[in-house]
PDB file of N, CA and C in Angstrom:
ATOM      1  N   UNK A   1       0.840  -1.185   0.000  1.00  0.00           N
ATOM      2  CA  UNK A   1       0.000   0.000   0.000  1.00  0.00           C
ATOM      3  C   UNK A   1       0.883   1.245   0.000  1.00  0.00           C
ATOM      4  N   UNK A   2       0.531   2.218  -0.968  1.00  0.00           N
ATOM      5  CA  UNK A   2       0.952   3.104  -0.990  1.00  0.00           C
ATOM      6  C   UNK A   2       1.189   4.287   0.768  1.00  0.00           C
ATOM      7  N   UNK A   3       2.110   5.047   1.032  1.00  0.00           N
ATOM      8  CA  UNK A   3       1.866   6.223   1.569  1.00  0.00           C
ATOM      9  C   UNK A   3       0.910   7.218   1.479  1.00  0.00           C
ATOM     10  N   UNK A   4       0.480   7.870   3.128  1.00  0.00           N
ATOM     11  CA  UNK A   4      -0.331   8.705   2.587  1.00  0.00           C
ATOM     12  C   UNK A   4       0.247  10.103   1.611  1.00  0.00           C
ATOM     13  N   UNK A   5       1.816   9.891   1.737  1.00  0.00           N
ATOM     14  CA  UNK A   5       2.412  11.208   0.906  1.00  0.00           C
ATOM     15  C   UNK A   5       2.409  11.017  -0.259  1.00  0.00           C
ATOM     16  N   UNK A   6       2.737   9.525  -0.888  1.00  0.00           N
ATOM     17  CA  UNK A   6       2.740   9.071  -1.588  1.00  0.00           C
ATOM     18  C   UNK A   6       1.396   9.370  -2.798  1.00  0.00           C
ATOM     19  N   UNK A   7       0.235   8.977  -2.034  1.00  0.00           N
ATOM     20  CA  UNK A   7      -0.982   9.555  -2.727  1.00  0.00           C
ATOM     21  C   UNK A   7      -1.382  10.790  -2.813  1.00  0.00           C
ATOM     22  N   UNK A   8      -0.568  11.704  -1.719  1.00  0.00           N
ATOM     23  CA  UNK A   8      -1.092  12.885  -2.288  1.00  0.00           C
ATOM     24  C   UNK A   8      -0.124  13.701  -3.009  1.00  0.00           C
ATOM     25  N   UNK A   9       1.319  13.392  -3.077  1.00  0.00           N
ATOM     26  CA  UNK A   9       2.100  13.804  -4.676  1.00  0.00           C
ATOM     27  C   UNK A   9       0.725  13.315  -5.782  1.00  0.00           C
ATOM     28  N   UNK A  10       0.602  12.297  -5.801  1.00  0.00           N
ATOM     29  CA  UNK A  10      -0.221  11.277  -6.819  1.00  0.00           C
ATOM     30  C   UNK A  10      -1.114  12.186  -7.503  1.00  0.00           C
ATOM     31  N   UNK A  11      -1.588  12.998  -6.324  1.00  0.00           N
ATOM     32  CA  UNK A  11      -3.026  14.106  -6.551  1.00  0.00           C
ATOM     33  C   UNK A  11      -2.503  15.236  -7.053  1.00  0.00           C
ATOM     34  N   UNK A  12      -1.440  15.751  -6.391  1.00  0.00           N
ATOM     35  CA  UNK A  12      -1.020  16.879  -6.762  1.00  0.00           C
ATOM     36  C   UNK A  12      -0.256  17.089  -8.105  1.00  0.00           C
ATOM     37  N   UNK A  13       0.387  15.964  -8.774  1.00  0.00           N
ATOM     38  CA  UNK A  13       0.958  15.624  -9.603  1.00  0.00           C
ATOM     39  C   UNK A  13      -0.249  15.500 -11.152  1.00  0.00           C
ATOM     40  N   UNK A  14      -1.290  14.415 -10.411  1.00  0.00           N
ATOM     41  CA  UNK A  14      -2.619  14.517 -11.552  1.00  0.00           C
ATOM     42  C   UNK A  14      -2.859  16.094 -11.694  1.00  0.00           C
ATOM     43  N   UNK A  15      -3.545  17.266 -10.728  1.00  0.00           N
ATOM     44  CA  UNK A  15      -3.637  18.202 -11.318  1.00  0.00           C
ATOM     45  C   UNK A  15      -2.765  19.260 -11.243  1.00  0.00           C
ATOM     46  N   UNK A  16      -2.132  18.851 -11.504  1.00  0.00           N
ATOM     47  CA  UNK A  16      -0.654  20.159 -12.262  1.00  0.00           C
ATOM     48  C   UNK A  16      -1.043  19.611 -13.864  1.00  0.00           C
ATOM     49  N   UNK A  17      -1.466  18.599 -14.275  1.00  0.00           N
ATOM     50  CA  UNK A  17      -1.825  18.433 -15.720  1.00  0.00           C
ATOM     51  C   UNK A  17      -2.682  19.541 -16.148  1.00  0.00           C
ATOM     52  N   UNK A  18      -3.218  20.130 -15.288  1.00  0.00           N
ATOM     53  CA  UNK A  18      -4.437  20.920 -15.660  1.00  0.00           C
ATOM     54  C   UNK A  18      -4.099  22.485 -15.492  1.00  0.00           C
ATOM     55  N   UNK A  19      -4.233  23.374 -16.546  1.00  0.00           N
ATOM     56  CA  UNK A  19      -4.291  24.947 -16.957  1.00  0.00           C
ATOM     57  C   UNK A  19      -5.085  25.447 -16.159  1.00  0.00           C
ATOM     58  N   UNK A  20      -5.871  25.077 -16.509  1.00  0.00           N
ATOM     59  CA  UNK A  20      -7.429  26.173 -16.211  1.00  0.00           C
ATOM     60  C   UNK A  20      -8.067  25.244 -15.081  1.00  0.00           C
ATOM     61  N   UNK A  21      -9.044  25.786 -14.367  1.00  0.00           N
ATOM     62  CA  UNK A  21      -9.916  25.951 -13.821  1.00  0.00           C
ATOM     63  C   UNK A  21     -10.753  24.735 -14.091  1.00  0.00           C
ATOM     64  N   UNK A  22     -11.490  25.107 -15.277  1.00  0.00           N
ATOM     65  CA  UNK A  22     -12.339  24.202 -15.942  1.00  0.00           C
ATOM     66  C   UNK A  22     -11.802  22.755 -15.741  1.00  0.00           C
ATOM     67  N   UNK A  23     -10.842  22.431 -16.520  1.00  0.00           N
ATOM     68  CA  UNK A  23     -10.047  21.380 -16.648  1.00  0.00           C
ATOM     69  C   UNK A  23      -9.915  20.591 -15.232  1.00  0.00           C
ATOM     70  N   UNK A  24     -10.253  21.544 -13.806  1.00  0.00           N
ATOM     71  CA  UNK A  24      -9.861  20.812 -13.192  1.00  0.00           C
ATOM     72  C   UNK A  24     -11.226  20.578 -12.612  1.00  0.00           C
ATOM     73  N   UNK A  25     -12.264  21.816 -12.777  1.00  0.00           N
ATOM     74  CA  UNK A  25     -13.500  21.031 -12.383  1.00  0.00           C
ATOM     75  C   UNK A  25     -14.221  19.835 -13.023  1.00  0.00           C
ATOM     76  N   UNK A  26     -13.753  19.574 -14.096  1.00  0.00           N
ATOM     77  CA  UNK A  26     -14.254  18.345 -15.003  1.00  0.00           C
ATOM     78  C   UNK A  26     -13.380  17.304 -14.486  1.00  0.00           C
ATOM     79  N   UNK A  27     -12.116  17.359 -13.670  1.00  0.00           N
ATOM     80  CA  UNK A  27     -11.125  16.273 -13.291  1.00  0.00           C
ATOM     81  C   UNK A  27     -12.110  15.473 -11.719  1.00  0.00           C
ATOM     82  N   UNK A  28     -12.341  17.316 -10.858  1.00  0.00           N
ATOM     83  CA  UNK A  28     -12.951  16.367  -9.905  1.00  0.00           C
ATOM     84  C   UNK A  28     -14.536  15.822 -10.062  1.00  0.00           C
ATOM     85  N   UNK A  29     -15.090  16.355 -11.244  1.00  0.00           N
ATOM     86  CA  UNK A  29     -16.227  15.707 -11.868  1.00  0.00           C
ATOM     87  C   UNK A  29     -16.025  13.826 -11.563  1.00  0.00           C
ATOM     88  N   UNK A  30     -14.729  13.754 -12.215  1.00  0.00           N
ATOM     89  CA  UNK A  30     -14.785  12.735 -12.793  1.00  0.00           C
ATOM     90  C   UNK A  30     -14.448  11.891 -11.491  1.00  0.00           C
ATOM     91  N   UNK A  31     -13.440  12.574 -10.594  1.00  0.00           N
ATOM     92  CA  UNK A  31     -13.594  11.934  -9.342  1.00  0.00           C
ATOM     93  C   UNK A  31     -14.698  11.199  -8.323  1.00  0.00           C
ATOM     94  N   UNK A  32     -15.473  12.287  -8.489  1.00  0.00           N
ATOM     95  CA  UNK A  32     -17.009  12.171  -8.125  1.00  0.00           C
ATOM     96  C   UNK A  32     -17.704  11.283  -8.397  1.00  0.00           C
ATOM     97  N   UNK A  33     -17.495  10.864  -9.957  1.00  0.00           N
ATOM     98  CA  UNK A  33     -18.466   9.353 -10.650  1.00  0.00           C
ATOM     99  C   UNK A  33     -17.811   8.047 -10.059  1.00  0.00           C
ATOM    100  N   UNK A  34     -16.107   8.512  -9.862  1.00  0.00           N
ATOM    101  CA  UNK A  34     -15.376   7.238  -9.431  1.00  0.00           C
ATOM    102  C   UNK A  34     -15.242   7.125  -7.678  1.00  0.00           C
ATOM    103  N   UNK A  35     -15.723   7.733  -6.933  1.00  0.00           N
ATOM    104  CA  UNK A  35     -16.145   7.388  -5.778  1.00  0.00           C
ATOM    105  C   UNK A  35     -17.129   6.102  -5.326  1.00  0.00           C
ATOM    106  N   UNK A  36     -16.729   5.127  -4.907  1.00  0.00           N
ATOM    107  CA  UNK A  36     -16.986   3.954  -4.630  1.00  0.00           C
ATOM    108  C   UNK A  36     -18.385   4.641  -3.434  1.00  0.00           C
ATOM    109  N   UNK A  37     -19.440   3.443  -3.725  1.00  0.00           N
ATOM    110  CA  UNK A  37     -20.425   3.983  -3.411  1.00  0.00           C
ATOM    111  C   UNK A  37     -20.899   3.599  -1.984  1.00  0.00           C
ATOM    112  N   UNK A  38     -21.283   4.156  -1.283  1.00  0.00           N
ATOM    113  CA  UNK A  38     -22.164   3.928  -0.052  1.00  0.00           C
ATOM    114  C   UNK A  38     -22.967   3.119   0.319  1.00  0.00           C
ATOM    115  N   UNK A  39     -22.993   2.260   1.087  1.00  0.00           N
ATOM    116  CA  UNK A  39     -24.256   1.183   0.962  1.00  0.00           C
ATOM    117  C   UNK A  39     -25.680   1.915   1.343  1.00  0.00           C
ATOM    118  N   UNK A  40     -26.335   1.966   0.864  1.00  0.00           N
ATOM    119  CA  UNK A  40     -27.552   2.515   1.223  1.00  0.00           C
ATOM    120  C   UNK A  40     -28.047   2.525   2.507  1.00  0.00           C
ATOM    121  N   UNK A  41     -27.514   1.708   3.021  1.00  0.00           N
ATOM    122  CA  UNK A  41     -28.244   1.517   4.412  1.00  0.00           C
ATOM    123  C   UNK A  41     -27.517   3.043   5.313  1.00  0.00           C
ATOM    124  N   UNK A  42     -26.882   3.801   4.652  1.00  0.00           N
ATOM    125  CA  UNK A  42     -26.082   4.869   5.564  1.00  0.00           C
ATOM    126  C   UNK A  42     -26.429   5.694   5.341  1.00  0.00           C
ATOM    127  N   UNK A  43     -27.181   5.794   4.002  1.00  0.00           N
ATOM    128  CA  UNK A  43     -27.592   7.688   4.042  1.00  0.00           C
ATOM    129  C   UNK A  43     -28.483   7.737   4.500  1.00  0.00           C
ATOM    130  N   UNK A  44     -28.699   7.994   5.658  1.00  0.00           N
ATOM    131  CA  UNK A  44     -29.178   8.616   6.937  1.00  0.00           C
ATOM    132  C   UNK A  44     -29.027   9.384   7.080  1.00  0.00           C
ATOM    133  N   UNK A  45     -29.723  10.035   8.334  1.00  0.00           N
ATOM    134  CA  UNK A  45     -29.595  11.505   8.723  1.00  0.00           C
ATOM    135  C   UNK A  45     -28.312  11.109   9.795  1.00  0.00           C
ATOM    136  N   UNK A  46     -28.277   9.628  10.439  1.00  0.00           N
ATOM    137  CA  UNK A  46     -27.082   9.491  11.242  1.00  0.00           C
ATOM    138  C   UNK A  46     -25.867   9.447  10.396  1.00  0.00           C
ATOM    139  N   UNK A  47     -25.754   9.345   9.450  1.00  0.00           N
ATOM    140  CA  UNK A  47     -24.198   9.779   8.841  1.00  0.00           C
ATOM    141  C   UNK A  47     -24.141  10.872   8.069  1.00  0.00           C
ATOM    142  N   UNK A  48     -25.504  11.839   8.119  1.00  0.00           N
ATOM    143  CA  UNK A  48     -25.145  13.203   6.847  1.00  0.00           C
ATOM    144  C   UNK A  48     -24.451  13.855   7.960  1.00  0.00           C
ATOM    145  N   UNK A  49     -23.368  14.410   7.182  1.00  0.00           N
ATOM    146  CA  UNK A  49     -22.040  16.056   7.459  1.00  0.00           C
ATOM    147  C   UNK A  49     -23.179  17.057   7.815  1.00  0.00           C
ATOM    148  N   UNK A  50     -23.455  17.411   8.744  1.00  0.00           N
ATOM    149  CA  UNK A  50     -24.110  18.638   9.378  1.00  0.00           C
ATOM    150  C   UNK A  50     -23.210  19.793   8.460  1.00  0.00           C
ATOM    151  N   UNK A  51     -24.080  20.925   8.193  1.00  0.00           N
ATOM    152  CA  UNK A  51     -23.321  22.182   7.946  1.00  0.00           C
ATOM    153  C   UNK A  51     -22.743  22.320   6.069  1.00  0.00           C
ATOM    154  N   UNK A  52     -23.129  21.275   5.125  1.00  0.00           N
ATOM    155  CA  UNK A  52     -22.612  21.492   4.159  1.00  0.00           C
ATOM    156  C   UNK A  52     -23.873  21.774   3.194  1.00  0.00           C
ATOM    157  N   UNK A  53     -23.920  22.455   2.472  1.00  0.00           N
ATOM    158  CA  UNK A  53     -24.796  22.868   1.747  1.00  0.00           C
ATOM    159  C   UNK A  53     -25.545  21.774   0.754  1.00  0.00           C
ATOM    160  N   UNK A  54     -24.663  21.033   0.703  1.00  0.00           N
ATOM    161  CA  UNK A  54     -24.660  19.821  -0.542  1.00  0.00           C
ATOM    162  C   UNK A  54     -25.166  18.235   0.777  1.00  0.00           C
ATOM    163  N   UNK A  55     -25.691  17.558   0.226  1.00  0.00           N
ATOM    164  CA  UNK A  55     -25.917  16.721   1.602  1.00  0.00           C
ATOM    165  C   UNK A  55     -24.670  16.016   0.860  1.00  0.00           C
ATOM    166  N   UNK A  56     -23.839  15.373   1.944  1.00  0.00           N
ATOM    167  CA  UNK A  56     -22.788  14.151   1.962  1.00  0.00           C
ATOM    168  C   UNK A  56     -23.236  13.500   3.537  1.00  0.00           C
ATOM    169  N   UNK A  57     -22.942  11.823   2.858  1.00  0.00           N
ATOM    170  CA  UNK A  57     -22.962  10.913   4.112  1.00  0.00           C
ATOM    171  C   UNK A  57     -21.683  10.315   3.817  1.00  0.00           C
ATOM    172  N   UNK A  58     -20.908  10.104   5.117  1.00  0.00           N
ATOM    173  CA  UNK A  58     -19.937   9.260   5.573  1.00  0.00           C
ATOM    174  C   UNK A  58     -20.034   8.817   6.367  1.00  0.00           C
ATOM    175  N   UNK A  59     -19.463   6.978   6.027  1.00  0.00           N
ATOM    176  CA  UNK A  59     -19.763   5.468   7.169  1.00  0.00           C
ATOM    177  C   UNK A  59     -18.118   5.512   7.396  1.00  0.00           C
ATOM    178  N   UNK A  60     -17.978   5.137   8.358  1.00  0.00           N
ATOM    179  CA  UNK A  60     -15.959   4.585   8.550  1.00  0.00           C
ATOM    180  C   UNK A  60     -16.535   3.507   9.968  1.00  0.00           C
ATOM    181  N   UNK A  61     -15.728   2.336   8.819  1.00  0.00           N
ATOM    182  CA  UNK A  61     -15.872   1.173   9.528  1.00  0.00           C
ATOM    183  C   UNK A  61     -13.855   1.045  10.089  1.00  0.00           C
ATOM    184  N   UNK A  62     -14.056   0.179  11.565  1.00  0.00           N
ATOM    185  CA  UNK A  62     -12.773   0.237  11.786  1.00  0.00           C
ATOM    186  C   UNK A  62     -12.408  -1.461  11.428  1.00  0.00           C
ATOM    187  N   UNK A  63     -11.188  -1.631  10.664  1.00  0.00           N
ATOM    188  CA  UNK A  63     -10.856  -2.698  10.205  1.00  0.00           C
ATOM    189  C   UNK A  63      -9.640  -2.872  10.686  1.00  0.00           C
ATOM    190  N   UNK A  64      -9.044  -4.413  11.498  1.00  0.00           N
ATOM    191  CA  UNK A  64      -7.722  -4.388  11.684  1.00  0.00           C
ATOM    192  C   UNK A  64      -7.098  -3.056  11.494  1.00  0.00           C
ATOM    193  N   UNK A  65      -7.430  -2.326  12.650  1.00  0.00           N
ATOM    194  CA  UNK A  65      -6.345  -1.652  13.568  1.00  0.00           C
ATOM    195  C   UNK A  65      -6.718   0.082  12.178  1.00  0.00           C
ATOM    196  N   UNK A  66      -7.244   0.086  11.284  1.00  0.00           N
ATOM    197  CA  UNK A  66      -7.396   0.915  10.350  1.00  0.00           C
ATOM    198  C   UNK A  66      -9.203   1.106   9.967  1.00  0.00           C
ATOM    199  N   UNK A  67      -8.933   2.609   9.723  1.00  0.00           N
ATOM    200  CA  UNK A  67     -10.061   3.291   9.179  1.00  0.00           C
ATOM    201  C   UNK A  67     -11.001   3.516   7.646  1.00  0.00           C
ATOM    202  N   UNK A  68     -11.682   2.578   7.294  1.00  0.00           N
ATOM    203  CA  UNK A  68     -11.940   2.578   5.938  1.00  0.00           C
ATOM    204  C   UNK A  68     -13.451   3.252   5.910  1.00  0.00           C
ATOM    205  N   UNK A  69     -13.014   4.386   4.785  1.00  0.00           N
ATOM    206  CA  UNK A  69     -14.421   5.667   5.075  1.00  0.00           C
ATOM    207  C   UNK A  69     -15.033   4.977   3.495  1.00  0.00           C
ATOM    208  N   UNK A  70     -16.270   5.070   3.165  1.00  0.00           N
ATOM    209  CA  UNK A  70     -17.196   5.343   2.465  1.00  0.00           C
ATOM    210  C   UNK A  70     -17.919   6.510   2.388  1.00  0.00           C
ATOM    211  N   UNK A  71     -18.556   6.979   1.348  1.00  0.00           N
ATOM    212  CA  UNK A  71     -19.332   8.420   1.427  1.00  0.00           C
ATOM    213  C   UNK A  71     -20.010   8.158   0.138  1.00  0.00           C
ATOM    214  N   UNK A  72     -21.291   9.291   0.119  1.00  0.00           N
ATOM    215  CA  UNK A  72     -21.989   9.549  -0.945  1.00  0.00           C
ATOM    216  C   UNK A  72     -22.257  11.610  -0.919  1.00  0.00           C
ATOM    217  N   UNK A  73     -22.874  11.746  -1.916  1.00  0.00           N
ATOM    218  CA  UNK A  73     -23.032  13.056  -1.761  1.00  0.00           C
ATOM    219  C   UNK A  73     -24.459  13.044  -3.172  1.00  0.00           C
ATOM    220  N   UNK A  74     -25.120  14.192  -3.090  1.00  0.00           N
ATOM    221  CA  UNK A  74     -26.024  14.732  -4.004  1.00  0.00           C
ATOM    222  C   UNK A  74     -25.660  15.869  -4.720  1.00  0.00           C
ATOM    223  N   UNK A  75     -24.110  16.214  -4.689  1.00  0.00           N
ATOM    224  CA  UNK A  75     -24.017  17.460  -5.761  1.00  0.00           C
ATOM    225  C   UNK A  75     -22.425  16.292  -6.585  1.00  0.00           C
ATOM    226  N   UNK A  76     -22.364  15.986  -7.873  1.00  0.00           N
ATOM    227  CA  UNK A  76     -21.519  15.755  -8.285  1.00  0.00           C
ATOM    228  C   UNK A  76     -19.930  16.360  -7.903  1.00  0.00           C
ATOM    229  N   UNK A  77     -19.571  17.428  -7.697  1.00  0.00           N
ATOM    230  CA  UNK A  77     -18.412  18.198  -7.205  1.00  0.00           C
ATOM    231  C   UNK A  77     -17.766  17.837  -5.475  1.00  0.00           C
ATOM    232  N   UNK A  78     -18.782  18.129  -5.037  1.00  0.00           N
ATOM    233  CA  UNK A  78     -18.921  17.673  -3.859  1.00  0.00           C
ATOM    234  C   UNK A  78     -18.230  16.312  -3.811  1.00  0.00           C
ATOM    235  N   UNK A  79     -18.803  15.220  -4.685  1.00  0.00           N
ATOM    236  CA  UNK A  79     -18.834  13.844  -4.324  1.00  0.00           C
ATOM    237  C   UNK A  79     -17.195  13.830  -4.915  1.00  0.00           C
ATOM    238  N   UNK A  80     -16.675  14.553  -5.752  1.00  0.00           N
ATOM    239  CA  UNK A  80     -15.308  14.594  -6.245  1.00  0.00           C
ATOM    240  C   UNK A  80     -14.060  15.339  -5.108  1.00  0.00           C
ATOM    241  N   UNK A  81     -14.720  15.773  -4.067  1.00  0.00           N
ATOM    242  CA  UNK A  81     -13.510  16.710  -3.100  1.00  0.00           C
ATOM    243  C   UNK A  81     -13.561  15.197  -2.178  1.00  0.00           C
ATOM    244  N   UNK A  82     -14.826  14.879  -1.989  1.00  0.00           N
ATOM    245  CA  UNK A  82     -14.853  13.608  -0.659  1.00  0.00           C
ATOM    246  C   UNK A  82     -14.263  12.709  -1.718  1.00  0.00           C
ATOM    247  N   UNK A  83     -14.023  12.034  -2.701  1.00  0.00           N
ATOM    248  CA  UNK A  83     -12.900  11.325  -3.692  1.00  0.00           C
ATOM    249  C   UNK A  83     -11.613  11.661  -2.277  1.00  0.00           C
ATOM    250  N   UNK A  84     -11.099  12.917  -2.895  1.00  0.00           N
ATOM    251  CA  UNK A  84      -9.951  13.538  -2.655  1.00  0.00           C
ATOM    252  C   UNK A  84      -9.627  13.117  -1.259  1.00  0.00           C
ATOM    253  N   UNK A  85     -10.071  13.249  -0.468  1.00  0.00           N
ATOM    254  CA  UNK A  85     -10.347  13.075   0.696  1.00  0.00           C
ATOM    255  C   UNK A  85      -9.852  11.457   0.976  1.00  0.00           C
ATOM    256  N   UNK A  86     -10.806  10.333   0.979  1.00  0.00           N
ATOM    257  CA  UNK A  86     -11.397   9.158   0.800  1.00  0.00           C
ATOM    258  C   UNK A  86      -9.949   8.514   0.406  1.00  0.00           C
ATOM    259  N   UNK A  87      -9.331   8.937  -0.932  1.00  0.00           N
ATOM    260  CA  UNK A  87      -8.508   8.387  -1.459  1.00  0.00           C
ATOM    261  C   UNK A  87      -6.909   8.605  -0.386  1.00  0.00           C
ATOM    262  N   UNK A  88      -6.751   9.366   0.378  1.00  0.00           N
ATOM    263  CA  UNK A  88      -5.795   9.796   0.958  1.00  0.00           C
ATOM    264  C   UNK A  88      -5.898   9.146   2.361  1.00  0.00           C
ATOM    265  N   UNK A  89      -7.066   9.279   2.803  1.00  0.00           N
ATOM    266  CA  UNK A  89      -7.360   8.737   3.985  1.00  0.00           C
ATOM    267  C   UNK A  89      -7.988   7.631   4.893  1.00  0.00           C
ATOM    268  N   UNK A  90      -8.111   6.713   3.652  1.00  0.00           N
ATOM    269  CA  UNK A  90      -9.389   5.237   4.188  1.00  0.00           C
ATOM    270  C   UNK A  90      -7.768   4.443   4.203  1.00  0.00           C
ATOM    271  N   UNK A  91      -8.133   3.650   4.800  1.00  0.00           N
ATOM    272  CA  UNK A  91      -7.260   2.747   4.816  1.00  0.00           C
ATOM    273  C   UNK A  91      -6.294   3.060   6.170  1.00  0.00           C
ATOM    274  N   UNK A  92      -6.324   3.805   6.542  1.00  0.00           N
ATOM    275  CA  UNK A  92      -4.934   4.447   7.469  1.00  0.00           C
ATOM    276  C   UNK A  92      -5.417   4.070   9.062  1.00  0.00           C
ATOM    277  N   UNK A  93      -4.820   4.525   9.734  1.00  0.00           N
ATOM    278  CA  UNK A  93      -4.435   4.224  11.301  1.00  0.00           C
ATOM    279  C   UNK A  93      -5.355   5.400  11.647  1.00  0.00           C
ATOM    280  N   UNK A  94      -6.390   5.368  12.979  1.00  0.00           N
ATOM    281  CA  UNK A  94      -6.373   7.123  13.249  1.00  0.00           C
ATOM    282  C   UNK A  94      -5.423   8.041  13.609  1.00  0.00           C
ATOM    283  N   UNK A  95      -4.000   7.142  13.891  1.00  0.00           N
ATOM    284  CA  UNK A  95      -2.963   8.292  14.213  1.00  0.00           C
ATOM    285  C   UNK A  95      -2.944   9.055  12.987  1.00  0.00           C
ATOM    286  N   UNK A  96      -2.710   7.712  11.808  1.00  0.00           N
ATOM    287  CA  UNK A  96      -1.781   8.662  10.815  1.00  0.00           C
ATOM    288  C   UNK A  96      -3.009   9.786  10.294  1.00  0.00           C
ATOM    289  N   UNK A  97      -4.460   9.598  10.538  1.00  0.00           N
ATOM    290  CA  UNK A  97      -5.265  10.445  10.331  1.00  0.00           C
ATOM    291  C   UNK A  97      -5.147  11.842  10.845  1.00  0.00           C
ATOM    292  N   UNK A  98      -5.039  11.751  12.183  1.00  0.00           N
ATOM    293  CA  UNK A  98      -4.858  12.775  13.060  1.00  0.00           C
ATOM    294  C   UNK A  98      -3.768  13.579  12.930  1.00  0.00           C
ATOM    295  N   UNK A  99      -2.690  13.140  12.280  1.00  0.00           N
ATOM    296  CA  UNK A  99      -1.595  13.380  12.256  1.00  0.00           C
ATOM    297  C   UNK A  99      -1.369  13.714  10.902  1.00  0.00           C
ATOM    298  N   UNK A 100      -2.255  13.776   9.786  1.00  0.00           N
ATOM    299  CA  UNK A 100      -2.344  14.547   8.378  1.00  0.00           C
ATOM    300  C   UNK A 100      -2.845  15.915   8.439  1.00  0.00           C
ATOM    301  N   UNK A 101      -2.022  16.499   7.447  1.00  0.00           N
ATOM    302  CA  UNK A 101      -2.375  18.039   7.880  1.00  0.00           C
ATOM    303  C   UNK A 101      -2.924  18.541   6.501  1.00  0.00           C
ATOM    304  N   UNK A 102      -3.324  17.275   5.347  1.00  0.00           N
ATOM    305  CA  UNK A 102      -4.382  17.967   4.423  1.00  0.00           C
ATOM    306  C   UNK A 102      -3.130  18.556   3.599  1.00  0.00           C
ATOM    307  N   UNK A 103      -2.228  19.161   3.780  1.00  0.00           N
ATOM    308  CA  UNK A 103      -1.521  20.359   2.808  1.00  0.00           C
ATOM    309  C   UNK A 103      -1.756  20.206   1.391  1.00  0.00           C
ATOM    310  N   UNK A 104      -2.309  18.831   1.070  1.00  0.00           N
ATOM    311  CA  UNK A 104      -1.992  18.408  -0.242  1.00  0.00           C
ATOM    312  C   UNK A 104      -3.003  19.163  -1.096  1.00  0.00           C
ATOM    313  N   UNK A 105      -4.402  19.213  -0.001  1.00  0.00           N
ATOM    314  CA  UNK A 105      -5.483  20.592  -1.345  1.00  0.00           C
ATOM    315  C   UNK A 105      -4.790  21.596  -1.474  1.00  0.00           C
ATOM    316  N   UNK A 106      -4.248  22.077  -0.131  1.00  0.00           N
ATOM    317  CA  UNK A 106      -3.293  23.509  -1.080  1.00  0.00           C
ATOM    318  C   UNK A 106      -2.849  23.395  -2.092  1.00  0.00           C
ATOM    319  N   UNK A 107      -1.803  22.358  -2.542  1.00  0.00           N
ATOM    320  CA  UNK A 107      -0.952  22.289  -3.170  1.00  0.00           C
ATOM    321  C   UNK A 107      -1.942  22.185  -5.272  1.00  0.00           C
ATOM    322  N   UNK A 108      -3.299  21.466  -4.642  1.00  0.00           N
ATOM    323  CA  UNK A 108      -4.089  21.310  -5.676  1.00  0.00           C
ATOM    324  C   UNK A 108      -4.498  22.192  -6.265  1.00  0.00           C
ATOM    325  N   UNK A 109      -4.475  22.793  -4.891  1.00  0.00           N
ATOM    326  CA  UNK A 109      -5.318  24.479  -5.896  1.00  0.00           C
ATOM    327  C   UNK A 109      -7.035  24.845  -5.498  1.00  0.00           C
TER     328      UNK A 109
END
């Protein structure tokens, strides 16, 4: 398994391909479709994100000693940042969670 630094060069590296703007909202478009899906039984009001304009639900089941998140969302864009997210951070320890400081959206833009 990759690093979590590892994946987020990965990210940051995918959009430096991209000029414009556009280019990159059609990238996390596409993120969004490739977000592995939620089992239905979770979108609930017990797993919707209080406070986001867009509804998103996230489940995180704990697996040998690690955190594996699922999510859904109802605005396509949305469902492409929780990608971003998801991809960097399922799989991991809650240390190494706690202990990520994200820098990598900066770096995205």
């Amino acid at each position: 398994m990759s690093t979590m630094k590892d994946i987020e060069q990965e990210l940051v590296s995918e959009f430096e391909l991209f000029d414009d703007w556009m280019d990159k909202y059609n990238y996390i478009i596409e993120l969004g479709k490739e977000l592995p899906m939620i089992d239905p039984q979770y979108k609930t009001p017990e797993y919707l994100i209080e406070g986001c304009q867009s509804q998103v639900w996230l489940h995180a089941d704990f697996v040998d000693g690690n955190i594996l998140f699922t999510a859904d969302s109802d605005a396509i864009i949305t469902k492409g940042i929780v990608n971003l997210l998801i991809r960097v951070l399922s799989g991991r320890t809650p240390q190494e969670i706690i202990d990520n400081d994200l820098s990598y959206l900066d770096a995205i833009g």
